[in-house]
Protein backbone atom coordinates (compact mmCIF):
# COMPACT_ATOMS: atom_id res chain seq x y z
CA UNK A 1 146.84 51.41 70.99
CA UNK A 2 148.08 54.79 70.02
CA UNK A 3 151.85 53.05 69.20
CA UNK A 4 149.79 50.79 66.75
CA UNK A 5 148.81 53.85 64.94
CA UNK A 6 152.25 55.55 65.06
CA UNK A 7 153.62 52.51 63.76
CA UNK A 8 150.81 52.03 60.76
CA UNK A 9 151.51 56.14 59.83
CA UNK A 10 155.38 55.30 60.11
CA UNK A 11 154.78 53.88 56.52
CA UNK A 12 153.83 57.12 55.34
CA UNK A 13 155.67 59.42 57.28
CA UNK A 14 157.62 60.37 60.34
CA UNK A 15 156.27 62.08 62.80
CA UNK A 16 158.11 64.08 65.68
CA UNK A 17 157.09 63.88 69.70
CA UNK A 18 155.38 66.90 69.39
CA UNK A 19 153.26 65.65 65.98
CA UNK A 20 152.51 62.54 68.11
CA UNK A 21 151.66 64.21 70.99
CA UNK A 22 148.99 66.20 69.27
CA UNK A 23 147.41 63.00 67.85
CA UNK A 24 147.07 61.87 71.32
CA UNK A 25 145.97 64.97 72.41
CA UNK A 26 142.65 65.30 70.52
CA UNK A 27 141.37 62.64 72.41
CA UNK A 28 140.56 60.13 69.19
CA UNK A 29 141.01 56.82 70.60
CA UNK A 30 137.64 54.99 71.64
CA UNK A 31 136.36 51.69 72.83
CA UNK A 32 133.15 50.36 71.27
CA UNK A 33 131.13 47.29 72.33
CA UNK A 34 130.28 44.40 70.04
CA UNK A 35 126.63 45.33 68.51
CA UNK A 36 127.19 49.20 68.48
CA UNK A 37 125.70 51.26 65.75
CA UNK A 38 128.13 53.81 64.52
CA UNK A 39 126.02 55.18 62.32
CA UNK A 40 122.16 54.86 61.49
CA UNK A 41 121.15 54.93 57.73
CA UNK A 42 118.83 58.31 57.65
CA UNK A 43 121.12 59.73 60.30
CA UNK A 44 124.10 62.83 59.46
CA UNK A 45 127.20 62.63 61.06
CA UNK A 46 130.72 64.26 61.03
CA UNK A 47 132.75 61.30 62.35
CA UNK A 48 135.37 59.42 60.68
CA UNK A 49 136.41 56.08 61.68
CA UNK A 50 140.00 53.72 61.64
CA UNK A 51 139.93 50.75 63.17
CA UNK A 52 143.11 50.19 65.74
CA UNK A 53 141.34 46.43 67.04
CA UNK A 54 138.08 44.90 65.87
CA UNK A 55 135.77 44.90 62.91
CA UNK A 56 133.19 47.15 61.88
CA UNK A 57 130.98 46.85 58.90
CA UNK A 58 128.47 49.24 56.41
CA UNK A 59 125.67 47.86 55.40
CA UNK A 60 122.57 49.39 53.17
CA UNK A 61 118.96 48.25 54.20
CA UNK A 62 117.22 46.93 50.63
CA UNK A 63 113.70 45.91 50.81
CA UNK A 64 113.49 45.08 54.58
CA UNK A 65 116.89 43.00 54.35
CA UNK A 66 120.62 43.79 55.59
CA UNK A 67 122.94 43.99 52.09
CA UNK A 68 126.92 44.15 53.81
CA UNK A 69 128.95 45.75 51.13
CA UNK A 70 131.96 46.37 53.36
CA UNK A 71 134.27 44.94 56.55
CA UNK A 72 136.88 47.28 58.00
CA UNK A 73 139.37 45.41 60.14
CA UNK A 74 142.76 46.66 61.70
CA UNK A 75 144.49 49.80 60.38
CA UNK A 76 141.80 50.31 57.81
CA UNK A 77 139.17 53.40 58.27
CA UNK A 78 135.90 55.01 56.49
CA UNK A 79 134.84 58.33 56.35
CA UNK A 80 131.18 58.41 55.48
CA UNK A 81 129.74 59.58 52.25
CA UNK A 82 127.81 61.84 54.45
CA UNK A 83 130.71 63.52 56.76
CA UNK A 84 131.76 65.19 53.32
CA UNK A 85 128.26 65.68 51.54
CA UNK A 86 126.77 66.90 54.57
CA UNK A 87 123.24 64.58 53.81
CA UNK A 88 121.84 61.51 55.64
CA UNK A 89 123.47 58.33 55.48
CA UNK A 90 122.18 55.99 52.66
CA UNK A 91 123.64 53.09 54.97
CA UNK A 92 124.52 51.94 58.76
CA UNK A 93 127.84 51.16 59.85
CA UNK A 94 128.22 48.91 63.40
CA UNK A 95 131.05 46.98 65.29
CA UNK A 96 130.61 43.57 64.68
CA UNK A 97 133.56 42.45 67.60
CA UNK A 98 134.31 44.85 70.01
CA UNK A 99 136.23 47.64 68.72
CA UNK A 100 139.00 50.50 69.58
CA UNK A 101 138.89 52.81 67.12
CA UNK A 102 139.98 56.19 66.14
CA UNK A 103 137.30 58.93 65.66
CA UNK A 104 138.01 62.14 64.23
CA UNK A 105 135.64 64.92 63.16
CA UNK A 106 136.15 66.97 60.08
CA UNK A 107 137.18 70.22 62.40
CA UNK A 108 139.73 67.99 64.47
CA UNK A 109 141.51 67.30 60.84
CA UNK A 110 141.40 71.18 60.12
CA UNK A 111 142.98 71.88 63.22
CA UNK A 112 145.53 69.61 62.89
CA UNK A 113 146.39 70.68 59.15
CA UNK A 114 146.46 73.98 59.96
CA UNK A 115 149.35 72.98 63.09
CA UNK A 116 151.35 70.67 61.39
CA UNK A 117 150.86 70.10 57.57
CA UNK A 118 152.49 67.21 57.27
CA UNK A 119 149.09 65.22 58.44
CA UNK A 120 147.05 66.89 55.31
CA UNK A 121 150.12 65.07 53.08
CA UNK A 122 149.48 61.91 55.36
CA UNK A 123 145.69 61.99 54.51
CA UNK A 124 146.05 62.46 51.00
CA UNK A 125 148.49 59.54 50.86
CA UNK A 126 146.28 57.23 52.59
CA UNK A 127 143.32 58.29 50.61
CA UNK A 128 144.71 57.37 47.23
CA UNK A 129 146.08 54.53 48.67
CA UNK A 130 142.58 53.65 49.81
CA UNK A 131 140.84 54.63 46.57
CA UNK A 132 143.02 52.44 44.17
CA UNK A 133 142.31 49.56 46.31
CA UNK A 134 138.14 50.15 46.75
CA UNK A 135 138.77 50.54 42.64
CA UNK A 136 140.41 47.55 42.51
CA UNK A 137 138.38 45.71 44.85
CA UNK A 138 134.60 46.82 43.07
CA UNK A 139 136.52 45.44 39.32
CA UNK A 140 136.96 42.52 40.91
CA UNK A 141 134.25 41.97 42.63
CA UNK A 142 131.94 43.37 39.77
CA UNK A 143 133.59 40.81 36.85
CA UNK A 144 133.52 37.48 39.52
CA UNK A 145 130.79 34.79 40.16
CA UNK A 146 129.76 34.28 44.14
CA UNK A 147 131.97 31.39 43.92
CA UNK A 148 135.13 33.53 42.54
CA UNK A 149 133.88 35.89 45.57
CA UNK A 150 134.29 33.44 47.92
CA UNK A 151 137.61 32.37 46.88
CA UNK A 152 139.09 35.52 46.55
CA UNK A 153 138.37 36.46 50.19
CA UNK A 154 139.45 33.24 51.33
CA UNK A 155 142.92 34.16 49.65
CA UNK A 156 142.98 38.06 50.41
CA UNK A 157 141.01 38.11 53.59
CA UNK A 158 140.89 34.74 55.36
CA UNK A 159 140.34 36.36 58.87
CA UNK A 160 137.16 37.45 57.62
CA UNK A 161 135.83 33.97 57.56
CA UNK A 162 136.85 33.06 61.08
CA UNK A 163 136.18 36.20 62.49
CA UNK A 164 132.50 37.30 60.94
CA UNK A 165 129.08 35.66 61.30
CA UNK A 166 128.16 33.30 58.33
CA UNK A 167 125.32 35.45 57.52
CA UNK A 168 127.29 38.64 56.93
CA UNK A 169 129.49 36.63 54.91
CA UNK A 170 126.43 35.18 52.79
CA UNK A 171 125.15 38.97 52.30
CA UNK A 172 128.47 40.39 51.41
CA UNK A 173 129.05 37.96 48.67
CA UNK A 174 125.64 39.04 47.22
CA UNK A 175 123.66 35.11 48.28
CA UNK A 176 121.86 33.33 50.81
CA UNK A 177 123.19 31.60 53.57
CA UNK A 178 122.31 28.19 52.24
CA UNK A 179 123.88 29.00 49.39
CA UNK A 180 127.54 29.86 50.99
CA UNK A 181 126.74 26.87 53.11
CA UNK A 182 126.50 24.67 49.98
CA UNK A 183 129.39 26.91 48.21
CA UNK A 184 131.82 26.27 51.13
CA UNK A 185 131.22 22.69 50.84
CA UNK A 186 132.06 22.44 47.09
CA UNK A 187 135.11 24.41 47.56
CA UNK A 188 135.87 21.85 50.66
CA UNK A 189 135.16 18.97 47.90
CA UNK A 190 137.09 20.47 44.72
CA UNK A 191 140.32 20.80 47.48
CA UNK A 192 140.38 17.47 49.06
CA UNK A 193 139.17 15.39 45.38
């Protein structure tokens, strides 16, 4: 698992035995059963997550009901609102496969900054990389019908539809289940005329 990451930071930079070595030596990597709750809405926490294998997803309870706003798959990661505010979590995050992930803790990332600067630049890098896509993805998202939803993750994220219950699916898109169910099967119809 850790050459998976070394490989995925590769993009951004290079990083010597000794750089790697330190990674490894913080002790990030961690296995996570299907069902686990990362973190409880209400709860505070100082962890930071990327996933290496699995998915994990946040979710905000509205009104007595599970609303998914997010699915974090392989060589993505999410650093709570609340590791850098310091409150309670508005929302939960849990594995919904079995996991490996990397978790990190806010004084892990200053020790390693402070050793070898090069993995602040890293952060930074992935950060904006991650922010212009969550911008990107909320426009879109924002200016589309459930139906334009739908299609757009079955073109950007079609593992997501194989791989996550119905369900989650339903909630992430903002409808009911019998509503994807019904969706699904006009976008089945409107493909095969």
């Amino acid at each position: 698992m850790q050459e998976l990451l070394f490989n995925f930071l590769s993009n951004y930079v290079s990083l010597s035995e000794e750089e790697k070595k330190a990674v490894i030596d913080l002790d990030i990597f961690k296995s996570f059963k299907r069902g686990t709750v990362l973190l409880e809405e209400g709860e505070k926490s100082d962890n930071g997550y990327f996933v290496l294998k699995g998915c994990i997803r946040k979710y905000y309870n509205y009104d007595g009901n599970e609303k998914t706003t997010a699915f974090y798959t392989e060589m993505e990661g999410i650093t709570p609102l609340c590791v850098i505010d310091k409150k309670p979590s508005a929302y939960s995050i849990d594995c919904l496969e079995d996991a490996i992930l990397t978790v990190s803790t806010s004084n892990m990332e200053k020790e390693i900054f402070e050793k070898f600067p090069k993995f602040e630049t890293l952060c930074r890098l992935l950060s904006e990389d991650l922010l212009a896509k969550q911008q990107l993805d909320f426009d879109s998202f924002k200016l589309a019908s459930p139906e334009e939803r739908y299609l757009n993750l079955l073109d950007n994220r079609p593992d997501l539809i194989q791989r996550i219950p119905q369900h989650y699916i339903a909630s992430f898109l903002g409808i009911k289940p019998q509503s994807l169910s019904r969706l699904k099967a006009r976008v089945l119809k409107n493909k095969n005329p």
